[in-house]
PDB file of N, CA and C in Angstrom:
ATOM      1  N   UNK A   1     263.632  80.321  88.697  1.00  0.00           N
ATOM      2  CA  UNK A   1     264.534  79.360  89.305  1.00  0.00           C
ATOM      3  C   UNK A   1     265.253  78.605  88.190  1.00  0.00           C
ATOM      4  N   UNK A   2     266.748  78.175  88.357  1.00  0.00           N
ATOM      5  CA  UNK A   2     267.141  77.844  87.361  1.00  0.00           C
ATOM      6  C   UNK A   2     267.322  76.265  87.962  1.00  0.00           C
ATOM      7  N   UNK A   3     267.542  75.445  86.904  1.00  0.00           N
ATOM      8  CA  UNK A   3     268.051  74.491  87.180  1.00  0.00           C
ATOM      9  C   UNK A   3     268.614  73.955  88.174  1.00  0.00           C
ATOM     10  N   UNK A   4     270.232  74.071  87.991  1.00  0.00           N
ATOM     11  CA  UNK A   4     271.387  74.254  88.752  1.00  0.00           C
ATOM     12  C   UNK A   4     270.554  74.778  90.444  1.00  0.00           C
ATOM     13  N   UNK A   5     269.684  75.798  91.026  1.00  0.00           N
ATOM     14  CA  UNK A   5     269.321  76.007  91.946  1.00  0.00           C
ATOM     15  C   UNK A   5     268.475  75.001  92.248  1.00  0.00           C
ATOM     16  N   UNK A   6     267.778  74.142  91.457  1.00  0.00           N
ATOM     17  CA  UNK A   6     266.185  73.448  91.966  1.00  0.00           C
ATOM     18  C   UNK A   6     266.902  72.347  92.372  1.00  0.00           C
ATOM     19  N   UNK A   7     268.248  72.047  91.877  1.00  0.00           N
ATOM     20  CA  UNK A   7     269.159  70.694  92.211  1.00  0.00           C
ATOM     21  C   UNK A   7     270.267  70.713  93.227  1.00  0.00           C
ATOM     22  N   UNK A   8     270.085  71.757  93.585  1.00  0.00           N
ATOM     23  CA  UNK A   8     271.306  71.793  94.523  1.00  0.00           C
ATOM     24  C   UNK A   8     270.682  71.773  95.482  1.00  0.00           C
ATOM     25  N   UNK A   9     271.765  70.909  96.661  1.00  0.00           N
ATOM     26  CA  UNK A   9     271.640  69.948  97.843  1.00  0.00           C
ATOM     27  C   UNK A   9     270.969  68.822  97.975  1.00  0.00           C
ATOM     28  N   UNK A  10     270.870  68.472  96.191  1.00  0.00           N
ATOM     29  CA  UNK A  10     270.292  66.888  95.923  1.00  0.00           C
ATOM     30  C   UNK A  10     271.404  66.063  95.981  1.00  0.00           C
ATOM     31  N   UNK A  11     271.454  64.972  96.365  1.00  0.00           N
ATOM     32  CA  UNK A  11     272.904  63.718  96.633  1.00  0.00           C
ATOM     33  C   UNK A  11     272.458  62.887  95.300  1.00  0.00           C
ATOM     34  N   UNK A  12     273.590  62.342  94.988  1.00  0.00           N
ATOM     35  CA  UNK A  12     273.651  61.779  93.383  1.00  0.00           C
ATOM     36  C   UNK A  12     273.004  60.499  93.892  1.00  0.00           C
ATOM     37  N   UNK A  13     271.703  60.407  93.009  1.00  0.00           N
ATOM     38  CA  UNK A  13     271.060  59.238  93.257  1.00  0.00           C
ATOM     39  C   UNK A  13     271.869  57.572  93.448  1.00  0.00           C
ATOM     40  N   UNK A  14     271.916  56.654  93.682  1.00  0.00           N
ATOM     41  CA  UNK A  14     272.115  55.332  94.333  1.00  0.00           C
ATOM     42  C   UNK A  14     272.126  54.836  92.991  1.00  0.00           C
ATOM     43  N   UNK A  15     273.285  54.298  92.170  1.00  0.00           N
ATOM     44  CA  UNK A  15     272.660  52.863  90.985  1.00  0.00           C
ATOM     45  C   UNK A  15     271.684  52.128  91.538  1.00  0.00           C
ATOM     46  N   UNK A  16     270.762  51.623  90.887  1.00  0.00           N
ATOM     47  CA  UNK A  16     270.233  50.090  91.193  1.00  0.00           C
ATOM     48  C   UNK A  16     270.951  48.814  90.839  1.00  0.00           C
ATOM     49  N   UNK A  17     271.149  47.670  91.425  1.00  0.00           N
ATOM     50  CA  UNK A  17     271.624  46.989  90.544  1.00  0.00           C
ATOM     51  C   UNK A  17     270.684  45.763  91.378  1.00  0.00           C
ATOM     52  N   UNK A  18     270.415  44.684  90.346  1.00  0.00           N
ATOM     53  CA  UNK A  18     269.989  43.171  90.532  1.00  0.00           C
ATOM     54  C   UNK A  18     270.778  42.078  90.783  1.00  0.00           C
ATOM     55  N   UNK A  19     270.159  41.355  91.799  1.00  0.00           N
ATOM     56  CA  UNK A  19     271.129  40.050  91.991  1.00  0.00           C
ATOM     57  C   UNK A  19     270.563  38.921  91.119  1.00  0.00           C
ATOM     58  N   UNK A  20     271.356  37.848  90.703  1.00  0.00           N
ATOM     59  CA  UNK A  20     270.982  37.534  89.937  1.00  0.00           C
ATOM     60  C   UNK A  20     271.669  35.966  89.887  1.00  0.00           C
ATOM     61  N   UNK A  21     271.587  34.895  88.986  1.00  0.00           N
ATOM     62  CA  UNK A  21     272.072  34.007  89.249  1.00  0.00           C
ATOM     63  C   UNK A  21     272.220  33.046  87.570  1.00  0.00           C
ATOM     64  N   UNK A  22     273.364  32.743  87.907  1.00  0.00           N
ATOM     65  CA  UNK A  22     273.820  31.603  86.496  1.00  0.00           C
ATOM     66  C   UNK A  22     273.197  30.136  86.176  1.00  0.00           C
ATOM     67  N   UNK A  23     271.991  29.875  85.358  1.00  0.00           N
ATOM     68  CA  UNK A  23     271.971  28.398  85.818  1.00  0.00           C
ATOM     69  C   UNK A  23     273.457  27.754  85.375  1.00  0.00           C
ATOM     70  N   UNK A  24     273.997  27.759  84.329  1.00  0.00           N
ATOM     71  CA  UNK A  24     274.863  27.270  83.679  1.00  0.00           C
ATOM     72  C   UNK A  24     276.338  27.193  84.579  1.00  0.00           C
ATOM     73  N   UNK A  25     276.836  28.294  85.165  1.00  0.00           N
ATOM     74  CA  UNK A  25     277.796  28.189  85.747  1.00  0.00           C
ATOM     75  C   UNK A  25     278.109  27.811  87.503  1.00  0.00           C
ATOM     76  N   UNK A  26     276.279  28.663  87.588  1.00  0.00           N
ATOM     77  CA  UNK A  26     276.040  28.744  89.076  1.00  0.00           C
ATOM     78  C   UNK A  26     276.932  29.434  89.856  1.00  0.00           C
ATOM     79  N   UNK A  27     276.855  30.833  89.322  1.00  0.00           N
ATOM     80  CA  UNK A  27     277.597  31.915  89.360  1.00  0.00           C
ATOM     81  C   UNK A  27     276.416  32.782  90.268  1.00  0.00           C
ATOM     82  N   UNK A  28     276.859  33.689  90.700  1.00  0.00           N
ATOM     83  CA  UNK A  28     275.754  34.505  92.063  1.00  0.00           C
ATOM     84  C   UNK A  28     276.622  35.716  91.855  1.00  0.00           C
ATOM     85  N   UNK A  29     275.829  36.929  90.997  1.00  0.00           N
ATOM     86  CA  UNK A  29     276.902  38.301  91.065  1.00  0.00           C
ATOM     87  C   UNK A  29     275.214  39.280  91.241  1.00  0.00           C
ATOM     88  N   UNK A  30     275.725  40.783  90.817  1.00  0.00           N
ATOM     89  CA  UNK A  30     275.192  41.688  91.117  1.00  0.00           C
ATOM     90  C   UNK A  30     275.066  42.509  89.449  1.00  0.00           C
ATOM     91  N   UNK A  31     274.149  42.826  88.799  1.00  0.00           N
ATOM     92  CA  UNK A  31     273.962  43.264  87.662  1.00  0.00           C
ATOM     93  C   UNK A  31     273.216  44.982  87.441  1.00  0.00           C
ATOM     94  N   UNK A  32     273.829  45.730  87.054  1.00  0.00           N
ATOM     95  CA  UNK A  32     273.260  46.948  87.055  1.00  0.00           C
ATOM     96  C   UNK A  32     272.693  46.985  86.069  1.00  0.00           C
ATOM     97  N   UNK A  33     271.146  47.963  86.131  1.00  0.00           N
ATOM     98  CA  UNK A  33     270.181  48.012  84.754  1.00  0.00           C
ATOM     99  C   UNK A  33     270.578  48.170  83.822  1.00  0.00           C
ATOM    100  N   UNK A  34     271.585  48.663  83.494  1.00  0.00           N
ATOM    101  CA  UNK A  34     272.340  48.109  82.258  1.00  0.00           C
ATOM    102  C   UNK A  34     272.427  47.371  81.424  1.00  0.00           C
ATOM    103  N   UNK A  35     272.709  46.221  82.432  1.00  0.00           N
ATOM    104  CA  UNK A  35     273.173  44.920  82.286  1.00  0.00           C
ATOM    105  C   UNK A  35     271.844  43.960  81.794  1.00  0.00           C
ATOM    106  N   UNK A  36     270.337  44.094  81.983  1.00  0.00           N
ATOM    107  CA  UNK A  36     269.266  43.335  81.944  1.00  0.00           C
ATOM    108  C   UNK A  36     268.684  43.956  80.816  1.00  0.00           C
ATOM    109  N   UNK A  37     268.055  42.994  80.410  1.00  0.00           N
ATOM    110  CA  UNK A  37     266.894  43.766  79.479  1.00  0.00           C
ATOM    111  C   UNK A  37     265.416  42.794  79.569  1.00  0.00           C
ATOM    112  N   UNK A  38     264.338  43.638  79.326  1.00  0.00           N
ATOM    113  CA  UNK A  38     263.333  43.131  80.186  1.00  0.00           C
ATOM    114  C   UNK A  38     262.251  42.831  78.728  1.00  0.00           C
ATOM    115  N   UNK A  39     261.719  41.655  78.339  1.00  0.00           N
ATOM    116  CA  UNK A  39     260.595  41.405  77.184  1.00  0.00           C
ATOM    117  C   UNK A  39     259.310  41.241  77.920  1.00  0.00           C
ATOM    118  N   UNK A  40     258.553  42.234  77.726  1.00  0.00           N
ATOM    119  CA  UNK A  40     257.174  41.684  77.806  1.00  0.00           C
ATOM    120  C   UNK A  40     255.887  41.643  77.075  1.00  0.00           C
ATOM    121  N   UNK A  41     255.627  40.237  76.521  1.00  0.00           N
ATOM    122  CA  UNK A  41     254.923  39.917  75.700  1.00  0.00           C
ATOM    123  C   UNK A  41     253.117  40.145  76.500  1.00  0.00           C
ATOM    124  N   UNK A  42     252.323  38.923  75.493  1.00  0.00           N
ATOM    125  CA  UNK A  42     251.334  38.823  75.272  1.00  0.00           C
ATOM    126  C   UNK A  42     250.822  37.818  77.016  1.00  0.00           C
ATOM    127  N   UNK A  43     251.686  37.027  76.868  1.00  0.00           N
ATOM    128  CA  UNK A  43     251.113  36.165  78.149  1.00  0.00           C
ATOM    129  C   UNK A  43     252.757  35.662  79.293  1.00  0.00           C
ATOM    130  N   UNK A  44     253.036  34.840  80.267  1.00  0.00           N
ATOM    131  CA  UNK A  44     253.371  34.611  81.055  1.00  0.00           C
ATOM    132  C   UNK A  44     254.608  33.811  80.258  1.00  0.00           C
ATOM    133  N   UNK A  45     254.170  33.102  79.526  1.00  0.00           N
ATOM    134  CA  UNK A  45     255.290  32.501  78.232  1.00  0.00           C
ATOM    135  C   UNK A  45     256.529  33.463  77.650  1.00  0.00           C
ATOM    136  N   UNK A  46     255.738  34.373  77.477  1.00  0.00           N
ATOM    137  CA  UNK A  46     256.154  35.299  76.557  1.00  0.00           C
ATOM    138  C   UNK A  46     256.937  36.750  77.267  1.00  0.00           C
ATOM    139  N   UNK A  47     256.736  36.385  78.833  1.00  0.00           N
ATOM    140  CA  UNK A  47     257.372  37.833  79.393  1.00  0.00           C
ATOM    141  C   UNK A  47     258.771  36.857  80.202  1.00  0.00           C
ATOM    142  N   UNK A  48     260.099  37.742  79.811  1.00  0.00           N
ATOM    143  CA  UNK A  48     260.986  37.121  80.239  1.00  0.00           C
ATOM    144  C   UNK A  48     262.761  38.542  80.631  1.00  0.00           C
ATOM    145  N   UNK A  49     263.108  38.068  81.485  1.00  0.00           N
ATOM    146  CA  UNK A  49     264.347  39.006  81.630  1.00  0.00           C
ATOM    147  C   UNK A  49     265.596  38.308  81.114  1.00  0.00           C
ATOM    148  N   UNK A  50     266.578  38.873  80.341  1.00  0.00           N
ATOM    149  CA  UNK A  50     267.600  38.502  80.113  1.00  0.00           C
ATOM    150  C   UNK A  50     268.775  38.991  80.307  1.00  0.00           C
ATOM    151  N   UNK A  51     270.155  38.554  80.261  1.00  0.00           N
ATOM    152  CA  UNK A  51     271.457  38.961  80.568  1.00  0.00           C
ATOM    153  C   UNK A  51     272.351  38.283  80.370  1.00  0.00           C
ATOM    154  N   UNK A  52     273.892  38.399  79.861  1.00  0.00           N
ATOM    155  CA  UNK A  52     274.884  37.502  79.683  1.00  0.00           C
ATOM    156  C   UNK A  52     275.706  37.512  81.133  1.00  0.00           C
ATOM    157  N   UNK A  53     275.674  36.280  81.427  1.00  0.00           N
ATOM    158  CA  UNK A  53     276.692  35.797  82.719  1.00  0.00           C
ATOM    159  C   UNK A  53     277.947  36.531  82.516  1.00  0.00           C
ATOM    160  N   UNK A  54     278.207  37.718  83.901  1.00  0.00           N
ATOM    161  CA  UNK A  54     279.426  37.638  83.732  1.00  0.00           C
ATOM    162  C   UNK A  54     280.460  36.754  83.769  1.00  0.00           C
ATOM    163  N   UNK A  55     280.369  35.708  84.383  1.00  0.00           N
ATOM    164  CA  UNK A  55     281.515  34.515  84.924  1.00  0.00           C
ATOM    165  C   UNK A  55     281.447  33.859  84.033  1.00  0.00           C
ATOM    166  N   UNK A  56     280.540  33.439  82.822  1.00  0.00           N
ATOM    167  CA  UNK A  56     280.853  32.393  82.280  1.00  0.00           C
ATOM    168  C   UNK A  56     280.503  32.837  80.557  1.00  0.00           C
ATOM    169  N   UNK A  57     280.199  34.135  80.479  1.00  0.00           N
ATOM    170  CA  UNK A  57     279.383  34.512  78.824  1.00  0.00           C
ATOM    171  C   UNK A  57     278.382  33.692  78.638  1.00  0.00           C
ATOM    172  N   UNK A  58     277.588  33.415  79.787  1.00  0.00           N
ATOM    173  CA  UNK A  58     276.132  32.881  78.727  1.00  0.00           C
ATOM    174  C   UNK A  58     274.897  33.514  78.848  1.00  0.00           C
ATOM    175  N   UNK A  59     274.408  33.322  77.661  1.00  0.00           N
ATOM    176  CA  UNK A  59     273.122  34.310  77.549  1.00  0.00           C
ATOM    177  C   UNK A  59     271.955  33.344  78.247  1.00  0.00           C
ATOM    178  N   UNK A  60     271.370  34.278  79.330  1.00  0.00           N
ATOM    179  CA  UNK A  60     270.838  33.931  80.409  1.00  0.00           C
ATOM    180  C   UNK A  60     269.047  34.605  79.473  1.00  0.00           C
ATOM    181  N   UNK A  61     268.149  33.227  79.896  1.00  0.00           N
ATOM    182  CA  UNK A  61     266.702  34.016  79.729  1.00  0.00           C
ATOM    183  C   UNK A  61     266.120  32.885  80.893  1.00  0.00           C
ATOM    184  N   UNK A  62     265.315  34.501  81.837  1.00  0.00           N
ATOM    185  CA  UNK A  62     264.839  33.528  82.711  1.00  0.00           C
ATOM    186  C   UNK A  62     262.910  34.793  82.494  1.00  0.00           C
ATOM    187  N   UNK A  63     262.016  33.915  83.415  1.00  0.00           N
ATOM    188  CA  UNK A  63     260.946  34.156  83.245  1.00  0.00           C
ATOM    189  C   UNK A  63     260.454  35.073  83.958  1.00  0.00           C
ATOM    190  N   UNK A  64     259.796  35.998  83.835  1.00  0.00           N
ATOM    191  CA  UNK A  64     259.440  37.230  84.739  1.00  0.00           C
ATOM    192  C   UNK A  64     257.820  37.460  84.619  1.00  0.00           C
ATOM    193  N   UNK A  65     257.611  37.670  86.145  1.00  0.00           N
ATOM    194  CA  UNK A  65     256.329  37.458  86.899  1.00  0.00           C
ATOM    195  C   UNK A  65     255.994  38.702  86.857  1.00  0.00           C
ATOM    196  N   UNK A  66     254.684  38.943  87.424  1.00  0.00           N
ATOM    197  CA  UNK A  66     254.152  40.155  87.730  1.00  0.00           C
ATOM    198  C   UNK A  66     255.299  41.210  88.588  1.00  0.00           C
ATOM    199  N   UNK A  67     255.717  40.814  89.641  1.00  0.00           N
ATOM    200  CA  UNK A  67     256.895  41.562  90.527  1.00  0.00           C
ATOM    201  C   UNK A  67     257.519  41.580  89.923  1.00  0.00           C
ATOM    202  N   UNK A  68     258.598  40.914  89.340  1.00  0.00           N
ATOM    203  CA  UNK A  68     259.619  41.065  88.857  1.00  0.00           C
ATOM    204  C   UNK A  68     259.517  42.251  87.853  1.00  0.00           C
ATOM    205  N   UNK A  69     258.604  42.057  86.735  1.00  0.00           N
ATOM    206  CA  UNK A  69     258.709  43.241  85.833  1.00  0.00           C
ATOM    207  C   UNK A  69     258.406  44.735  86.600  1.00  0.00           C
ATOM    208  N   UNK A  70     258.014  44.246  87.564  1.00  0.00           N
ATOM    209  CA  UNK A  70     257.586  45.396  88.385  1.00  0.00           C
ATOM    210  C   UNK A  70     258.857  46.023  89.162  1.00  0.00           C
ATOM    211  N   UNK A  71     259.422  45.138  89.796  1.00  0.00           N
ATOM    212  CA  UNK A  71     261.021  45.716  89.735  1.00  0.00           C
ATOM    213  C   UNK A  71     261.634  46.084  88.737  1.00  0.00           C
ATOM    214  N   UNK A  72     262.243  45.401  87.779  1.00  0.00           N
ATOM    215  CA  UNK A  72     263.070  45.909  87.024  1.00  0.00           C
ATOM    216  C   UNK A  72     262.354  46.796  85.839  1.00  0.00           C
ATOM    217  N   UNK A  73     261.322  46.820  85.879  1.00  0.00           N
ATOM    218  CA  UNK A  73     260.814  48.797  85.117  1.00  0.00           C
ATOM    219  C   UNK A  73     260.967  49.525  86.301  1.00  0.00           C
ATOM    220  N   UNK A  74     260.646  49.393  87.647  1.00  0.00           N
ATOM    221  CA  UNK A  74     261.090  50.838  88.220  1.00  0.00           C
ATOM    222  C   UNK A  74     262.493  50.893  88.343  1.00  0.00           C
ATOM    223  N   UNK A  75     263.153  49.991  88.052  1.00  0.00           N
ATOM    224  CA  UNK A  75     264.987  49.928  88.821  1.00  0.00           C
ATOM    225  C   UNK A  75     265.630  50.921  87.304  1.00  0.00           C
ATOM    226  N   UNK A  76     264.505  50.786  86.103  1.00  0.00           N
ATOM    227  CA  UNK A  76     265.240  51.411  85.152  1.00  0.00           C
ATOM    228  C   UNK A  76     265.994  50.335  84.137  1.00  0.00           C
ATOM    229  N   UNK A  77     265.516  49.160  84.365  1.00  0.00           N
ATOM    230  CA  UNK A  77     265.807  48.197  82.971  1.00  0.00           C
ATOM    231  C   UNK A  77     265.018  48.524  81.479  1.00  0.00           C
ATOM    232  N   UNK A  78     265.844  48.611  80.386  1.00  0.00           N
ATOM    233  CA  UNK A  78     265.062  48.742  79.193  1.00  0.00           C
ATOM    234  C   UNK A  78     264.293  47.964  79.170  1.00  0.00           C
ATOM    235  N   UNK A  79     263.206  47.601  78.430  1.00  0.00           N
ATOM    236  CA  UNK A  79     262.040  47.312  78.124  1.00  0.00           C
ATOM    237  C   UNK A  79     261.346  47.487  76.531  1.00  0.00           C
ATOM    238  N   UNK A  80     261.320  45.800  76.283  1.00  0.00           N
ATOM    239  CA  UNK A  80     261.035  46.064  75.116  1.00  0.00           C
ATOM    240  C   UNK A  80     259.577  45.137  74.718  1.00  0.00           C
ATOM    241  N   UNK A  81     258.652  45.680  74.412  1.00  0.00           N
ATOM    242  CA  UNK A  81     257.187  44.884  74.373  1.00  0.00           C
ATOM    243  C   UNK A  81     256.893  44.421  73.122  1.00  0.00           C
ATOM    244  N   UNK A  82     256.716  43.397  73.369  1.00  0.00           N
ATOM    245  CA  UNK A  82     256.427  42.699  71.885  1.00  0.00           C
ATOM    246  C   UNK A  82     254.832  42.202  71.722  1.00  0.00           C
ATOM    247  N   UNK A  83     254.668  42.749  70.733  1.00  0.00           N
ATOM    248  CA  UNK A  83     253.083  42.553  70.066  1.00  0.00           C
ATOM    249  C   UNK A  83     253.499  40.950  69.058  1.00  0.00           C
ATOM    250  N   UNK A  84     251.865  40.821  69.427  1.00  0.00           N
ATOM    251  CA  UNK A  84     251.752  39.498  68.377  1.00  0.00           C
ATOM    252  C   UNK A  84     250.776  39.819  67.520  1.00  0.00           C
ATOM    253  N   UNK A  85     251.182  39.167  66.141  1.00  0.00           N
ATOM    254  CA  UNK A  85     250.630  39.142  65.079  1.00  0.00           C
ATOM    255  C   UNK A  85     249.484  38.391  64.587  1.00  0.00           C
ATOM    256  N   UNK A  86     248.619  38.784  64.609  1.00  0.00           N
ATOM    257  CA  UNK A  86     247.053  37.749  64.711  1.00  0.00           C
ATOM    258  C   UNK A  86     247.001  37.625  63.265  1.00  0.00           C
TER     259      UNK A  86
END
């Protein structure tokens, strides 16, 4: 079986995208995984999602919970884990 056969009559998967919100401008848009990038550290401090406002250019860091990272790793946000240095 080739490829091209194992995929055909598959429909082009759906983007994901996140809603999301400005504190600064108080702006309310829609962000595709692209657009986020996801840190998760050592503790609750330390795990956080970020993004620049489209409406206003500001670099947005807000705090991410158990769900949340849990969304945006399956939605396909990069992910970058940071170790600490003892």
């Amino acid at each position: 079986m080739t490829v091209a056969t194992a995929f055909a009559g598959m429909r082009g998967a759906v983007p994901v995208v996140f809603r999301a919100g400005c504190p600064d401008c108080r702006g309310r848009f829609e962000l595709a995984a692209s657009a986020l990038r996801l840190a998760i550290g050592a503790s609750s401090r330390t795990t956080f999602y970020s993004f620049t406002c489209p409406e206003c250019g500001t670099a947005v860091r807000k705090p991410a919970g158990e769900r949340i990272v849990e969304l945006l790793t399956g939605g396909g946000v990069r992910t970058l884990r940071l170790h600490s240095t003892v």
